[in-house]
PDB file of N, CA and C in Angstrom:
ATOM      1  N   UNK A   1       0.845  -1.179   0.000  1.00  0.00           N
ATOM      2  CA  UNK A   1       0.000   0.000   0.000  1.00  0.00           C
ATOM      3  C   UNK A   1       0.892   1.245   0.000  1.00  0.00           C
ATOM      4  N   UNK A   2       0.717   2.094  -1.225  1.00  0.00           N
ATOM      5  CA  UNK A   2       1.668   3.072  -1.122  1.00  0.00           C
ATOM      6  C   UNK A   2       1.314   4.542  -0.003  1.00  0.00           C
ATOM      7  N   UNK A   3       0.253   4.324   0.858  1.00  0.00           N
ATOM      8  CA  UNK A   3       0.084   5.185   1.357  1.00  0.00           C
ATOM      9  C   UNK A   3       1.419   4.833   2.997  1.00  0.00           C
ATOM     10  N   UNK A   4       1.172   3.341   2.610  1.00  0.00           N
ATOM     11  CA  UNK A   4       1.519   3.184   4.150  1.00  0.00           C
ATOM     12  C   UNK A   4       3.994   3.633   4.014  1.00  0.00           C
ATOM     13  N   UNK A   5       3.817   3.571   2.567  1.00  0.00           N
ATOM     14  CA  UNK A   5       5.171   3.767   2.044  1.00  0.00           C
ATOM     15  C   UNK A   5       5.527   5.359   2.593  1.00  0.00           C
ATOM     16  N   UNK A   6       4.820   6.183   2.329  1.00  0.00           N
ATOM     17  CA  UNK A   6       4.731   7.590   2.103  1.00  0.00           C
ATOM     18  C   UNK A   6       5.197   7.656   3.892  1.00  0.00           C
ATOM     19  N   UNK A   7       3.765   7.450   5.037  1.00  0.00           N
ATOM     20  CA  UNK A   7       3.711   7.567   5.986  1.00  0.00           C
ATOM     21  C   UNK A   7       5.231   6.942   6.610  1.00  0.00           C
ATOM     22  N   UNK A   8       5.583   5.728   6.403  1.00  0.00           N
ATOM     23  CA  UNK A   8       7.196   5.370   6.575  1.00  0.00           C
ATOM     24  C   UNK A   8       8.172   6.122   6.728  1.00  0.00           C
ATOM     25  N   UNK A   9       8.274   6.922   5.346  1.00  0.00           N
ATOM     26  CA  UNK A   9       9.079   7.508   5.347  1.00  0.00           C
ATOM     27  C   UNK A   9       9.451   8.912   5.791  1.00  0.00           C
ATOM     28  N   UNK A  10       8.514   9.247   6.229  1.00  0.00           N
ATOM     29  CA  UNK A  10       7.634  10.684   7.130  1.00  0.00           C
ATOM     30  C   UNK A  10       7.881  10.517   8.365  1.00  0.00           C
ATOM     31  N   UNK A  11       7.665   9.723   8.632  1.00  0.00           N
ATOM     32  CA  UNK A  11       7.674   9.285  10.161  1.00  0.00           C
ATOM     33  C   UNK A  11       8.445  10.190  11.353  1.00  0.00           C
ATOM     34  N   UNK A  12       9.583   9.941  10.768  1.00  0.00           N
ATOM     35  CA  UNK A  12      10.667  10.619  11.633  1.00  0.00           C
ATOM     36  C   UNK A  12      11.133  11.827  11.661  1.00  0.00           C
ATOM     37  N   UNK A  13      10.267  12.706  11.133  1.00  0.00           N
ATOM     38  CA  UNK A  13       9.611  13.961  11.055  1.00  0.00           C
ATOM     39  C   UNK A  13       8.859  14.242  12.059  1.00  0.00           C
ATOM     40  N   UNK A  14       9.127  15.928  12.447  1.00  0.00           N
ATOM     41  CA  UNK A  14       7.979  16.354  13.783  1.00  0.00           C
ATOM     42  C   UNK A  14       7.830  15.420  14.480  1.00  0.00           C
ATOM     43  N   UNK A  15       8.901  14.584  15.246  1.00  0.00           N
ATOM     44  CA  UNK A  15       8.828  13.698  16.461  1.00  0.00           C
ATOM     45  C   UNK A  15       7.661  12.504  16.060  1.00  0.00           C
ATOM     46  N   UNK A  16       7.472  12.193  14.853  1.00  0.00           N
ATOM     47  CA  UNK A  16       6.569  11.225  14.690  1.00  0.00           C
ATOM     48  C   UNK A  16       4.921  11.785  14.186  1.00  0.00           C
ATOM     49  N   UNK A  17       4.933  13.045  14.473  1.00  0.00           N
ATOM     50  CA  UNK A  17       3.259  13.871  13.727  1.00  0.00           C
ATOM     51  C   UNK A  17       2.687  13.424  12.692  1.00  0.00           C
ATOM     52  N   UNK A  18       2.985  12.582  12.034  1.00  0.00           N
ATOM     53  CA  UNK A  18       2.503  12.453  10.361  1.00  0.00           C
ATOM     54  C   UNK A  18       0.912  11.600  10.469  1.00  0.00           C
ATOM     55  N   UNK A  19       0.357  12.344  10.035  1.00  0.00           N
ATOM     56  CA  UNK A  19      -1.293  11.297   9.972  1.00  0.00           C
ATOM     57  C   UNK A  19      -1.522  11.808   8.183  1.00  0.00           C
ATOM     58  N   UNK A  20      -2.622  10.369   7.744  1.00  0.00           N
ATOM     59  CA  UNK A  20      -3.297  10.649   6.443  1.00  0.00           C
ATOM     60  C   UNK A  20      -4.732  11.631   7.010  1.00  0.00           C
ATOM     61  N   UNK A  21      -4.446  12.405   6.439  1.00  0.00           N
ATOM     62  CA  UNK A  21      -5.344  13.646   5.729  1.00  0.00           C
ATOM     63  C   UNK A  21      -5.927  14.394   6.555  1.00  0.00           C
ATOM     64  N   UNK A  22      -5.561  14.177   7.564  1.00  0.00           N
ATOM     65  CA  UNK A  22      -6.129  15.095   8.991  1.00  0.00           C
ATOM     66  C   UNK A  22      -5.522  15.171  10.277  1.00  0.00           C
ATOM     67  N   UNK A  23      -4.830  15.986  11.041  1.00  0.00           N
ATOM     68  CA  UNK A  23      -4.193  15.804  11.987  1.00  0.00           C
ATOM     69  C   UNK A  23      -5.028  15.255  13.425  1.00  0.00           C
ATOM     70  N   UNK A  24      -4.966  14.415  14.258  1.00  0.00           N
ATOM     71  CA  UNK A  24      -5.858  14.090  15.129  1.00  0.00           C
ATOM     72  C   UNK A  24      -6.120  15.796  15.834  1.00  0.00           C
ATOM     73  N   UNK A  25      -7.286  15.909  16.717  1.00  0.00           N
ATOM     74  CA  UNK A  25      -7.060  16.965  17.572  1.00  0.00           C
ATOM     75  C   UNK A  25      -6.591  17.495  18.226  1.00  0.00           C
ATOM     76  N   UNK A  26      -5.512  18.246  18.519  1.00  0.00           N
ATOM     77  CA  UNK A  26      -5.008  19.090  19.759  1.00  0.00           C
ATOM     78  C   UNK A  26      -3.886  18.368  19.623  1.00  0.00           C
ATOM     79  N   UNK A  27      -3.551  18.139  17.950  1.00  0.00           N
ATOM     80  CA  UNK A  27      -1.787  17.860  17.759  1.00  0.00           C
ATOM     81  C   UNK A  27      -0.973  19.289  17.480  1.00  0.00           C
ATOM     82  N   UNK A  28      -0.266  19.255  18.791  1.00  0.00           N
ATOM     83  CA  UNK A  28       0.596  20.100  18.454  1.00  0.00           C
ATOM     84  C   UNK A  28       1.557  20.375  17.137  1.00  0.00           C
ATOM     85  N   UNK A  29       1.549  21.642  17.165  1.00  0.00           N
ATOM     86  CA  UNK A  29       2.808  21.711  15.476  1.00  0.00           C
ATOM     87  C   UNK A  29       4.427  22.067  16.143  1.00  0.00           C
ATOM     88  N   UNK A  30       5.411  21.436  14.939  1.00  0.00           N
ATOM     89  CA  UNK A  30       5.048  21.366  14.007  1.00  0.00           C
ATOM     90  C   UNK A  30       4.055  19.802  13.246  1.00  0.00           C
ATOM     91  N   UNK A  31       3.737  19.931  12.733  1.00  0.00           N
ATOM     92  CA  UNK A  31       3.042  18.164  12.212  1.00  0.00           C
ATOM     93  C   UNK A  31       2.756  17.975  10.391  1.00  0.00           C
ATOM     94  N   UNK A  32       2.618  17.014  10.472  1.00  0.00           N
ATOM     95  CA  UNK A  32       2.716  16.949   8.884  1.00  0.00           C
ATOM     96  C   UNK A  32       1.213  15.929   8.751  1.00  0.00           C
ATOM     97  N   UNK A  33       0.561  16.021   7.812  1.00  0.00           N
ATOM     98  CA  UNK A  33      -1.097  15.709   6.930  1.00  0.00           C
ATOM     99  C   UNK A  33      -0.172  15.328   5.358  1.00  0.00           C
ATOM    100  N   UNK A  34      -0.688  14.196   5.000  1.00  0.00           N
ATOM    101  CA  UNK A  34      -0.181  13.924   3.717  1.00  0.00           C
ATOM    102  C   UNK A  34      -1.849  13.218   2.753  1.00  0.00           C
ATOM    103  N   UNK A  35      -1.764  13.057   1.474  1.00  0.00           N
ATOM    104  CA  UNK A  35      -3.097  12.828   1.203  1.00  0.00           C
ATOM    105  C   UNK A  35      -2.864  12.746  -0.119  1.00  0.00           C
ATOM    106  N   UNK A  36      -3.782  11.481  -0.309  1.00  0.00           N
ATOM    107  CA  UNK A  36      -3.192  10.464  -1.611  1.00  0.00           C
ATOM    108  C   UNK A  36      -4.277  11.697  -2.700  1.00  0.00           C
ATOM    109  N   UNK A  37      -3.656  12.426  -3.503  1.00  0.00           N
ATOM    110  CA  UNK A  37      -4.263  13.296  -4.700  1.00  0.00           C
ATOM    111  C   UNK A  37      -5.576  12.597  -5.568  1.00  0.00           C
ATOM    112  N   UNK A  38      -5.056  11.895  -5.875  1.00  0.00           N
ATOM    113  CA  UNK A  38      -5.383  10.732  -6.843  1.00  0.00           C
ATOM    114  C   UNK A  38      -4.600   9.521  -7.517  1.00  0.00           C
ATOM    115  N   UNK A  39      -5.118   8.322  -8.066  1.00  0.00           N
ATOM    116  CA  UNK A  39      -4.113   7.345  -8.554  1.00  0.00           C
ATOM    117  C   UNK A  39      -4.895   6.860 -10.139  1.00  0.00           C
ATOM    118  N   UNK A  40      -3.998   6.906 -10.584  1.00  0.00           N
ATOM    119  CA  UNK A  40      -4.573   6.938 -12.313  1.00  0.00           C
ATOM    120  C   UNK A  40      -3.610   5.725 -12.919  1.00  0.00           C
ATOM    121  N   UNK A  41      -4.537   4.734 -13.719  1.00  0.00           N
ATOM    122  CA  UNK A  41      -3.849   3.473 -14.334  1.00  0.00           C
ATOM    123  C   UNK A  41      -3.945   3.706 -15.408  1.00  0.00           C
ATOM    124  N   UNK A  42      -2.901   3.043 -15.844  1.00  0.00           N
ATOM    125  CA  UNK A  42      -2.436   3.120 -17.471  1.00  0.00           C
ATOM    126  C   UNK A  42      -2.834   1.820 -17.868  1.00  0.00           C
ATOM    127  N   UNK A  43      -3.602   1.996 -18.667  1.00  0.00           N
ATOM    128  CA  UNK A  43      -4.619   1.101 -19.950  1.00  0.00           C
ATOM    129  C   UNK A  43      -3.806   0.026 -20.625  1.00  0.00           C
ATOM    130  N   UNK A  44      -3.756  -0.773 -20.956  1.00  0.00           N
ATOM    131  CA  UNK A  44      -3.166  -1.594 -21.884  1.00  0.00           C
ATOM    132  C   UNK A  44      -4.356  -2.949 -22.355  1.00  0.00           C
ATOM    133  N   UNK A  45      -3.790  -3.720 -23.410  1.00  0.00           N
ATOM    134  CA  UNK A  45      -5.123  -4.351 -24.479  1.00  0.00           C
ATOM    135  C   UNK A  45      -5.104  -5.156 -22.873  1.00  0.00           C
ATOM    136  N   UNK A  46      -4.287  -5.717 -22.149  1.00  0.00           N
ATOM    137  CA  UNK A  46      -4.916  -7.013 -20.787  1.00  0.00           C
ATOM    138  C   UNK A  46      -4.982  -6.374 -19.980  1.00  0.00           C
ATOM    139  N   UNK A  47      -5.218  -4.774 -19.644  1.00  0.00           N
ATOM    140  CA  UNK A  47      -5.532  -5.129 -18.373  1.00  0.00           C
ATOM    141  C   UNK A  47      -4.434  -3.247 -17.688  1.00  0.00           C
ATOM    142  N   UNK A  48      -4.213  -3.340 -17.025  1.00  0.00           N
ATOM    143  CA  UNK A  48      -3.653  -1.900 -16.359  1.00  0.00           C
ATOM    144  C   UNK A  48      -1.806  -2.316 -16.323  1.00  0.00           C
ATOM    145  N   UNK A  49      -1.360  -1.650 -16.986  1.00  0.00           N
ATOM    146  CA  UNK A  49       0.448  -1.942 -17.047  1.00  0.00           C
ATOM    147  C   UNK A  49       0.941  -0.903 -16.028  1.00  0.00           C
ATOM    148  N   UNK A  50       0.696   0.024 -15.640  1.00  0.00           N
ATOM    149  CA  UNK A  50       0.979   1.016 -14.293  1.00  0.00           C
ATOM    150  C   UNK A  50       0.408   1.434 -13.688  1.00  0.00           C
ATOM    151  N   UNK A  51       0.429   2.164 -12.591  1.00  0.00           N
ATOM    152  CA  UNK A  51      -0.554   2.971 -11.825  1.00  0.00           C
ATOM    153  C   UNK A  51       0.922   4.284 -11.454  1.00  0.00           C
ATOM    154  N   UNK A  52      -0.455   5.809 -11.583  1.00  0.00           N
ATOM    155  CA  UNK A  52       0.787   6.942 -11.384  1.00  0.00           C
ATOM    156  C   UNK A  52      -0.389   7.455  -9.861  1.00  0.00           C
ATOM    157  N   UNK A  53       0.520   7.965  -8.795  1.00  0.00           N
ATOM    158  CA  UNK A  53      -0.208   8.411  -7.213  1.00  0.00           C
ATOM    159  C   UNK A  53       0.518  10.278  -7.774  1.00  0.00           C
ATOM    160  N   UNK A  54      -0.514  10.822  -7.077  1.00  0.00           N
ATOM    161  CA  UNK A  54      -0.575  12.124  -6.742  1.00  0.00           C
ATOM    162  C   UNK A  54      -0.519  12.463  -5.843  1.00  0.00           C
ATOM    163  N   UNK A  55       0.218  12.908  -4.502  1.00  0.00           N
ATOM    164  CA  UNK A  55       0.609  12.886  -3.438  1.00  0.00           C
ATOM    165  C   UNK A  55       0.822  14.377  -3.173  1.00  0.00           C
ATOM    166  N   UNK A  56       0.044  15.054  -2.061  1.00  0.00           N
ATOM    167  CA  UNK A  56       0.178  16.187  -1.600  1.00  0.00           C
ATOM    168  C   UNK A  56       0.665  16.115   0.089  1.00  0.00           C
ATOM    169  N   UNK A  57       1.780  16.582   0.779  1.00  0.00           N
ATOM    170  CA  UNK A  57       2.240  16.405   1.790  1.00  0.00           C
ATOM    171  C   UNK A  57       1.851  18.134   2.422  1.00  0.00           C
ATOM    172  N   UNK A  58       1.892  18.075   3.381  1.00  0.00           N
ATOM    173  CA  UNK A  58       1.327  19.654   4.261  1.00  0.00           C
ATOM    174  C   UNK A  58       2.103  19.634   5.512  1.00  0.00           C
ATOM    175  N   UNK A  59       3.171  20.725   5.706  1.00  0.00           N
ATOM    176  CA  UNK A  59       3.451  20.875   6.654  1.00  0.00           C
ATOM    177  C   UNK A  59       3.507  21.556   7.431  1.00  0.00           C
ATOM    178  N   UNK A  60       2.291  21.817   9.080  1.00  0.00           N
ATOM    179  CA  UNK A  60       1.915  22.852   9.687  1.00  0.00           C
ATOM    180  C   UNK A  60       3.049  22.979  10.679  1.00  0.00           C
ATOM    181  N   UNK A  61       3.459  24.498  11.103  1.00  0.00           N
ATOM    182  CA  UNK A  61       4.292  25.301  11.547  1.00  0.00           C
ATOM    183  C   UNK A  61       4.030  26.715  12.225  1.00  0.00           C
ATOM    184  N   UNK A  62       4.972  26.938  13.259  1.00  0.00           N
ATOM    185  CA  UNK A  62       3.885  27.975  13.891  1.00  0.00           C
ATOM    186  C   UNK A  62       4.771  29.245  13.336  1.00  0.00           C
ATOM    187  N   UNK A  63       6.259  28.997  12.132  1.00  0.00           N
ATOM    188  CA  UNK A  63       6.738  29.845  11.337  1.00  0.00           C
ATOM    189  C   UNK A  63       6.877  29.385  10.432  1.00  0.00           C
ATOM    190  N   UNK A  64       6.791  29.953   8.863  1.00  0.00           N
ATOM    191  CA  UNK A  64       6.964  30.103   7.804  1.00  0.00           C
ATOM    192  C   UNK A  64       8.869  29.586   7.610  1.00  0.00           C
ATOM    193  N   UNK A  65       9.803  29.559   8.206  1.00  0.00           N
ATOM    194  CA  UNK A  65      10.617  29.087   8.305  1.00  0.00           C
ATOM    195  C   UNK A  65      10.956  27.560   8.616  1.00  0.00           C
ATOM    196  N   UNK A  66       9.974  27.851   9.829  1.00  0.00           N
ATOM    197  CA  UNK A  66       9.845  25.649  10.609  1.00  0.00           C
ATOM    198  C   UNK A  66       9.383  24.797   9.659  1.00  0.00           C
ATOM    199  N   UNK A  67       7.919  25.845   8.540  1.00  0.00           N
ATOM    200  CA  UNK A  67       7.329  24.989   7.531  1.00  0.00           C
ATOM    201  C   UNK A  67       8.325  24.503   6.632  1.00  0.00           C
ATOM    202  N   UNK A  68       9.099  25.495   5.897  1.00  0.00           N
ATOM    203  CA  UNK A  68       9.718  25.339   4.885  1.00  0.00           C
ATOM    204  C   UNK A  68      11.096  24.421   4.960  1.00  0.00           C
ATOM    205  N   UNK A  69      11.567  24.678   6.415  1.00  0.00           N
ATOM    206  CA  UNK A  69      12.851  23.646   6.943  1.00  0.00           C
ATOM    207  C   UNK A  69      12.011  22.094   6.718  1.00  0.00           C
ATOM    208  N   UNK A  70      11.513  22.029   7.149  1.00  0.00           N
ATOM    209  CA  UNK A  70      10.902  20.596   7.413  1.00  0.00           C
ATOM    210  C   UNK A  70      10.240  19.916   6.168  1.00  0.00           C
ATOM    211  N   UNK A  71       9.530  20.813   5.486  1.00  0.00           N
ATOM    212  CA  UNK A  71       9.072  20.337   3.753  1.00  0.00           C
ATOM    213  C   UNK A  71      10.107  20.313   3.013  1.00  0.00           C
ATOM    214  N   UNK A  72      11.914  20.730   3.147  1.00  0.00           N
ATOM    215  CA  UNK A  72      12.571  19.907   2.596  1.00  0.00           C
ATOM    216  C   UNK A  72      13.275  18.526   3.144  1.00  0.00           C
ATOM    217  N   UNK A  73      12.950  18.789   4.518  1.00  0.00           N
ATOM    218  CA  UNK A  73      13.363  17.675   4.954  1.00  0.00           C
ATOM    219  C   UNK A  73      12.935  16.625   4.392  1.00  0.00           C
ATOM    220  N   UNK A  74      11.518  16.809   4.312  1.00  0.00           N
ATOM    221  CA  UNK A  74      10.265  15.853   3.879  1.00  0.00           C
ATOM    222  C   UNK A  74      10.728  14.923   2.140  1.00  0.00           C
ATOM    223  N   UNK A  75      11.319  15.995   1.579  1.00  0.00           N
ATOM    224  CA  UNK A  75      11.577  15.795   0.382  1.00  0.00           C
ATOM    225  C   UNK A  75      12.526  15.087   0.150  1.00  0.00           C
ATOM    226  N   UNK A  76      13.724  14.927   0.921  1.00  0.00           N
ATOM    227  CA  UNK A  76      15.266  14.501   1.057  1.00  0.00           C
ATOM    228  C   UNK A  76      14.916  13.502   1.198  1.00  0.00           C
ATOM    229  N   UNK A  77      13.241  12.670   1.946  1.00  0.00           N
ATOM    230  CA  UNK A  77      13.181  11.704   2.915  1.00  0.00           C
ATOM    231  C   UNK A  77      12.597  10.850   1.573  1.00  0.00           C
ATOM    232  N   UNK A  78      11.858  11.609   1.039  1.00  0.00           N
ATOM    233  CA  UNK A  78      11.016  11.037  -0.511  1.00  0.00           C
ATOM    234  C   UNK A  78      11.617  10.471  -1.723  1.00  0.00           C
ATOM    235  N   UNK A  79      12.371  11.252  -1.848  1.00  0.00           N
ATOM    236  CA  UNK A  79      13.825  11.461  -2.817  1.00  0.00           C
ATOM    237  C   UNK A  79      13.531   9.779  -3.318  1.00  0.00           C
ATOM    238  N   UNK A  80      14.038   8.581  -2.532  1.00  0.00           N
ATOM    239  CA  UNK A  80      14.355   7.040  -2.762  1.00  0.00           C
ATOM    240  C   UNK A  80      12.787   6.640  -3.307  1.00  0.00           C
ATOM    241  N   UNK A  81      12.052   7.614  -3.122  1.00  0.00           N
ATOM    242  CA  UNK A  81      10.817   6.984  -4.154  1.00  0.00           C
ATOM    243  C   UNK A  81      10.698   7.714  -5.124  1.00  0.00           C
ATOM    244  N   UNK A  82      11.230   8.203  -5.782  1.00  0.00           N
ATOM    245  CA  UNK A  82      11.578   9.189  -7.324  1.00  0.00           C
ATOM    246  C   UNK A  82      10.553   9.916  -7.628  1.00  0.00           C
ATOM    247  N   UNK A  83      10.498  10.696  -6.601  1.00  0.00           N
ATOM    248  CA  UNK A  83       8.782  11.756  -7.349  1.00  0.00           C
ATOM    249  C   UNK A  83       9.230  12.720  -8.033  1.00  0.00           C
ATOM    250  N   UNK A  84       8.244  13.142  -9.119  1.00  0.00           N
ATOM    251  CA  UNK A  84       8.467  13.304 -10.281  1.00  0.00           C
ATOM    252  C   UNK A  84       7.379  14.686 -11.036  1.00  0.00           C
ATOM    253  N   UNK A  85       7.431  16.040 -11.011  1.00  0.00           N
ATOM    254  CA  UNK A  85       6.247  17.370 -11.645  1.00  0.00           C
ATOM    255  C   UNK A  85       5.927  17.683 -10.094  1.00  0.00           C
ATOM    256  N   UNK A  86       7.293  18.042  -9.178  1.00  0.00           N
ATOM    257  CA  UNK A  86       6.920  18.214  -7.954  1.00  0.00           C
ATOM    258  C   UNK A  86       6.654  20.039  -7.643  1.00  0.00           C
ATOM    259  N   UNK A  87       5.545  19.937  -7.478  1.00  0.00           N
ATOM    260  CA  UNK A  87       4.807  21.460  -6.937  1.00  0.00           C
ATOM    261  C   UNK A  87       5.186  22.095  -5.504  1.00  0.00           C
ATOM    262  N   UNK A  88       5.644  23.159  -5.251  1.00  0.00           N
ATOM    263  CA  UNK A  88       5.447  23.552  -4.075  1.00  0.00           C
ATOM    264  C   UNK A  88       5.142  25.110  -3.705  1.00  0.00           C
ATOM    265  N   UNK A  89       4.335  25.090  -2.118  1.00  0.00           N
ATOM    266  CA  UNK A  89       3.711  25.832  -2.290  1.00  0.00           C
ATOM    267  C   UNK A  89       3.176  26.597  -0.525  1.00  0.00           C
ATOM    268  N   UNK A  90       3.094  27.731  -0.664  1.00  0.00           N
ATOM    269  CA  UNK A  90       3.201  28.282   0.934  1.00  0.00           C
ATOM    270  C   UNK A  90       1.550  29.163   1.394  1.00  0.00           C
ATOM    271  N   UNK A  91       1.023  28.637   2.491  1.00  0.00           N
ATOM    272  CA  UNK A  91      -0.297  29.647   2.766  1.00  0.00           C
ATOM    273  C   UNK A  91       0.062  29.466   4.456  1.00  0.00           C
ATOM    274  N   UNK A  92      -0.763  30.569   4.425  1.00  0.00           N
ATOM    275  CA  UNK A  92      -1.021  30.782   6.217  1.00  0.00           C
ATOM    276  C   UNK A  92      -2.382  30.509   7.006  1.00  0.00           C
ATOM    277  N   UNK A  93      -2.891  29.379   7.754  1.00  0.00           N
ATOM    278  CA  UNK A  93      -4.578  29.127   8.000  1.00  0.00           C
ATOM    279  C   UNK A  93      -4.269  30.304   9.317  1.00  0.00           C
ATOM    280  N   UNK A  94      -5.368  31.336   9.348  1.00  0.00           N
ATOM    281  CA  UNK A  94      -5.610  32.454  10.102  1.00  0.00           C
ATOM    282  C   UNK A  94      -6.414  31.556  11.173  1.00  0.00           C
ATOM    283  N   UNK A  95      -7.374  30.962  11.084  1.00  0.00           N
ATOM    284  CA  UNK A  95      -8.090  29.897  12.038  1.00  0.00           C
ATOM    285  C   UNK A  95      -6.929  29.333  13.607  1.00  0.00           C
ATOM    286  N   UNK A  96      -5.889  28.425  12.397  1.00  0.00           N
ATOM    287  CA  UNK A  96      -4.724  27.673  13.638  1.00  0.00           C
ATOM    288  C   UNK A  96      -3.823  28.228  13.422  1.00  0.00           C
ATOM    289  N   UNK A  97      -3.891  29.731  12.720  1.00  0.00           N
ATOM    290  CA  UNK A  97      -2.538  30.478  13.286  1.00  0.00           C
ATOM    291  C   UNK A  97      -1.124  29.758  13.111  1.00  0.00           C
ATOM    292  N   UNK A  98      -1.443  28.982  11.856  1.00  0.00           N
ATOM    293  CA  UNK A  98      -0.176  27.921  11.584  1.00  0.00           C
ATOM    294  C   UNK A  98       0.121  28.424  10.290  1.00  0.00           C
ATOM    295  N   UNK A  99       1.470  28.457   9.533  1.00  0.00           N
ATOM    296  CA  UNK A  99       2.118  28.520   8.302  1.00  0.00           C
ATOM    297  C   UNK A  99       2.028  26.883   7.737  1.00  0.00           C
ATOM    298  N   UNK A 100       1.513  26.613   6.836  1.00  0.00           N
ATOM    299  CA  UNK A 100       1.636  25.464   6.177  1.00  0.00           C
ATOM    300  C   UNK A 100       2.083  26.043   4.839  1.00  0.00           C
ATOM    301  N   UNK A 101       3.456  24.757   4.465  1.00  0.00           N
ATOM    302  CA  UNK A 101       3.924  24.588   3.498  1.00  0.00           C
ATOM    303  C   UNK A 101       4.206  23.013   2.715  1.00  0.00           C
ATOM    304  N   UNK A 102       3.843  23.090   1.285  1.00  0.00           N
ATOM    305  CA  UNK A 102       2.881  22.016   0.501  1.00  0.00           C
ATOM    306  C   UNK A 102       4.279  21.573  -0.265  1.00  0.00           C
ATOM    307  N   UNK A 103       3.998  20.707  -0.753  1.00  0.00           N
ATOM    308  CA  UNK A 103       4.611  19.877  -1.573  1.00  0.00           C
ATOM    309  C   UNK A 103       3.672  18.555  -2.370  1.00  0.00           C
ATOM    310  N   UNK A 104       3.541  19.168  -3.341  1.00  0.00           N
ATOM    311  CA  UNK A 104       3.002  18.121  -3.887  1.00  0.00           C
ATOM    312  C   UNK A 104       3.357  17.324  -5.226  1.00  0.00           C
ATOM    313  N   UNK A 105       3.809  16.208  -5.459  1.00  0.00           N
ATOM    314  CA  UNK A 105       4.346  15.406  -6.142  1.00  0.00           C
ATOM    315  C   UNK A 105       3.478  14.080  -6.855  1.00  0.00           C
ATOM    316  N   UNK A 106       4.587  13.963  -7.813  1.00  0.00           N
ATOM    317  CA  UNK A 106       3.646  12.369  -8.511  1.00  0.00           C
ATOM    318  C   UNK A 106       4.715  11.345  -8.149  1.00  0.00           C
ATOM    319  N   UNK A 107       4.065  10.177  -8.188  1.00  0.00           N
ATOM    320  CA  UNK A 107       5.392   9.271  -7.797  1.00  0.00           C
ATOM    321  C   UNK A 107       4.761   7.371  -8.873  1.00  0.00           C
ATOM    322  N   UNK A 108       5.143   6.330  -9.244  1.00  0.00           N
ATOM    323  CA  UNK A 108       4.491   5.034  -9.748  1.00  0.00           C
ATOM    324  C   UNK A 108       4.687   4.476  -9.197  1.00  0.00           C
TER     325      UNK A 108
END
């Protein structure tokens, strides 16, 4: 399961913070939310010859600095799974007063 690949390799990030697609409640930051984009198979006459994942990683921070240190960390950590049209990208949620910074990648 490539989600459980992703989460692996995350892990050891933010003391262990990494959850799929939602941080539990009253997780402290910094923490990381990762979330499978989409997964798209490639057609062939028998049957599906690949599958490509869309992978968006989020990393909340209570500075715009902690985000951005740690979303390359994130990346260094990814690197051995060859992702590939990698996006990245910076907002601030006014709500949790957190800097999140994105990374989002394709990977097969």
């Amino acid at each position: 399961m490539i989600e459980a690949k992703i989460n692996n390799t995350l892990k050891t990030l933010c003391d262990g913070r990494v959850s799929p697609l939602v941080a539990p409640q009253g997780t402290s930051p910094p923490y990381i939310c990762y979330t499978k984009v989409s997964e798209v198979y490639d057609d062939v006459m028998c049957g599906q010859s690949s599958v490509e994942y869309c992978f968006q990683v989020d990393i909340y921070a209570k500075t715009l600095l902690e985000a951005e240190t740690i979303k390359q960390q994130a990346y260094e950590k990814l690197k051995p799974l060859k992702p590939f049209n990698i996006t990245s990208r910076q907002d601030y949620e006014s709500e949790t007063e957190l800097y999140r910074s994105t990374l989002e990648f394709f990977i097969q």
